[in-house]
C-alpha atoms as a PDB file:
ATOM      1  CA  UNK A   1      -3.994  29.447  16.379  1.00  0.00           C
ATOM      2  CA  UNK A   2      -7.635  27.909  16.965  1.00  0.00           C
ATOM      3  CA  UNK A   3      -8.093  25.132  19.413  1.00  0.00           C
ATOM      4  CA  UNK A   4     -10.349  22.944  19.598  1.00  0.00           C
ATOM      5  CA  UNK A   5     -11.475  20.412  22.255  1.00  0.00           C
ATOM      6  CA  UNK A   6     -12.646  16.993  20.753  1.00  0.00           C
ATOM      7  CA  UNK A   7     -13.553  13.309  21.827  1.00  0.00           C
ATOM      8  CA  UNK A   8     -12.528   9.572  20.500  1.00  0.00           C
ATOM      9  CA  UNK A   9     -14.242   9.659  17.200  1.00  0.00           C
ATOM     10  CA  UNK A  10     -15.130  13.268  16.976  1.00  0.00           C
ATOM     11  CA  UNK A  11     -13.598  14.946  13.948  1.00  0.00           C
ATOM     12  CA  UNK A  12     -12.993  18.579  12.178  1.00  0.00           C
ATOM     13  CA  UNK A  13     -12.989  19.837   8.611  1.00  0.00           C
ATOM     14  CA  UNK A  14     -10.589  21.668   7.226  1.00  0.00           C
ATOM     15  CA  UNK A  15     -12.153  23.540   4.492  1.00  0.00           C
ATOM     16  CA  UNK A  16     -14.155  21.501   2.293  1.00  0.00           C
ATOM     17  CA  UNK A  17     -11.733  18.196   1.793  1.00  0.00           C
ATOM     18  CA  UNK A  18      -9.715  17.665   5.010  1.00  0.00           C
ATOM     19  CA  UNK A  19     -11.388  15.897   7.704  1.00  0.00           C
ATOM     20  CA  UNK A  20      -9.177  15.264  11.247  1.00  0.00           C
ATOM     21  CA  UNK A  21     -10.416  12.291  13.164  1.00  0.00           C
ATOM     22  CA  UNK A  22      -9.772  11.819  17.071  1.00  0.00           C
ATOM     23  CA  UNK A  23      -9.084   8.192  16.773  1.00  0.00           C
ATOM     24  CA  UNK A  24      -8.123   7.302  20.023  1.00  0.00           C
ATOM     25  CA  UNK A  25      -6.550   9.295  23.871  1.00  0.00           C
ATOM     26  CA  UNK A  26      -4.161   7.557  25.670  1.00  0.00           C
ATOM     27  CA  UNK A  27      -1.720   8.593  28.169  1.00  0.00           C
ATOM     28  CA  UNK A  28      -0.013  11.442  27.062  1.00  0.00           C
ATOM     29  CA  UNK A  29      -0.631  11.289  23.240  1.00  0.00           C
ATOM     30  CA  UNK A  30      -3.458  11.471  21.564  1.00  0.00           C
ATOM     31  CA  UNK A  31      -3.782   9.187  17.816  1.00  0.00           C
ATOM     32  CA  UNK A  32      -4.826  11.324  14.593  1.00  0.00           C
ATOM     33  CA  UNK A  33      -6.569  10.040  11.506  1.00  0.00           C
ATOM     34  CA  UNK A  34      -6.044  12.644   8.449  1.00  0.00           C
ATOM     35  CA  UNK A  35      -8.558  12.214   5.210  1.00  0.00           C
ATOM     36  CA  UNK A  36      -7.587  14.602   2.533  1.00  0.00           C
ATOM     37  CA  UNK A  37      -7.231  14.831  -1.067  1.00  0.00           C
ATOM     38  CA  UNK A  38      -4.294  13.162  -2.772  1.00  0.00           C
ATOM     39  CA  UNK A  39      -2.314  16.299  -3.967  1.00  0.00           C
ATOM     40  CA  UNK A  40      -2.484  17.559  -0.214  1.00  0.00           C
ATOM     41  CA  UNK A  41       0.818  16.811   1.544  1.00  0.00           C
ATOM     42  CA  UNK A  42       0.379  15.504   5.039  1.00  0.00           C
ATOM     43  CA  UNK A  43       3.538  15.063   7.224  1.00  0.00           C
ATOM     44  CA  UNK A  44       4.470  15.273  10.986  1.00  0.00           C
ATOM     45  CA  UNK A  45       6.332  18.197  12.023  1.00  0.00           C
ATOM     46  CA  UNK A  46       9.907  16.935  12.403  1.00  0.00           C
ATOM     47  CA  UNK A  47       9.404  15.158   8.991  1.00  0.00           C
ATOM     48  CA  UNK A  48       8.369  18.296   7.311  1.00  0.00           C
ATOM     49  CA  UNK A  49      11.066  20.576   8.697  1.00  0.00           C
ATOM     50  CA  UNK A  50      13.309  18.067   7.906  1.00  0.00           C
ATOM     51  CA  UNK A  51      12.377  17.886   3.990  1.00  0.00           C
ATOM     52  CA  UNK A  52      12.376  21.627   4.088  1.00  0.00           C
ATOM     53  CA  UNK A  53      15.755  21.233   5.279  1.00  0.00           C
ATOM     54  CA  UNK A  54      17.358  18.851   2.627  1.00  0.00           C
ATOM     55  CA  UNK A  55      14.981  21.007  -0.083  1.00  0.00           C
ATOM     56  CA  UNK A  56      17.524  24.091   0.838  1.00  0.00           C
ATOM     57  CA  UNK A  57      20.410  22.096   0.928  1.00  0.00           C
ATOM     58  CA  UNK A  58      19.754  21.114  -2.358  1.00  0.00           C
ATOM     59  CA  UNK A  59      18.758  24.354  -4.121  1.00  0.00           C
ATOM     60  CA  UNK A  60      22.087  25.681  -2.721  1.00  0.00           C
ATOM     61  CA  UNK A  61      24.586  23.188  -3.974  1.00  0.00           C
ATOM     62  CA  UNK A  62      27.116  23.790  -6.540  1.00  0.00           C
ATOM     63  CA  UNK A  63      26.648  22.208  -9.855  1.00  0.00           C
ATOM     64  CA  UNK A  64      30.048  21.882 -11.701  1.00  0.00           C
ATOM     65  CA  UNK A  65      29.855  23.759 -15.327  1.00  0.00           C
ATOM     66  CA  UNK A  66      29.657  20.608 -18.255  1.00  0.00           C
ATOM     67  CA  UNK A  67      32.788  21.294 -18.936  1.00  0.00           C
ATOM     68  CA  UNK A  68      34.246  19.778 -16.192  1.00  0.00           C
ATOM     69  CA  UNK A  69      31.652  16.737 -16.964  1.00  0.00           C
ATOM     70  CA  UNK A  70      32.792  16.352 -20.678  1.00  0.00           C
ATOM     71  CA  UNK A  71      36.455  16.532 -19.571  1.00  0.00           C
ATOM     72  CA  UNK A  72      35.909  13.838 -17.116  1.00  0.00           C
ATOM     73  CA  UNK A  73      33.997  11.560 -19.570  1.00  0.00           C
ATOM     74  CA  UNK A  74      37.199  11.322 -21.374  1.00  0.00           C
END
């Protein structure tokens, strides 16, 4: 992991199109501002491991064969 120390309004880049802004410190958090390309997914942890989450869930489910479909449309 790198760390780095920044101010209010200081910023990083993240190769050549991702640019994290220090917008503001307060007491015990500190407020983020993300600029980065479109196709570049930007979530908070919890949000991400929870879409990872449902993505698995989803890949594993059983889909019944059509039979079972074209029976039921009847």
């Amino acid at each position: 992991m790198l760390v780095f120390t920044r101010k209010k309004d200081e910023s990083l880049i993240i190769g050549s199109d991702i640019e994290v802004t220090i917008l503001g410190i307060g007491s015990g958090n500190v407020k983020v501002g993300i600029t980065a390309p479109r196709h570049i997914s930007v979530h908070r942890h919890e949000v991400y491991e929870a879409i990872k989450r449902e993505n698995l869930a989803a890949s594993q489910s059983k889909v019944p064969k059509t039979d079972l479909f074209k029976n039921l449309m009847k």
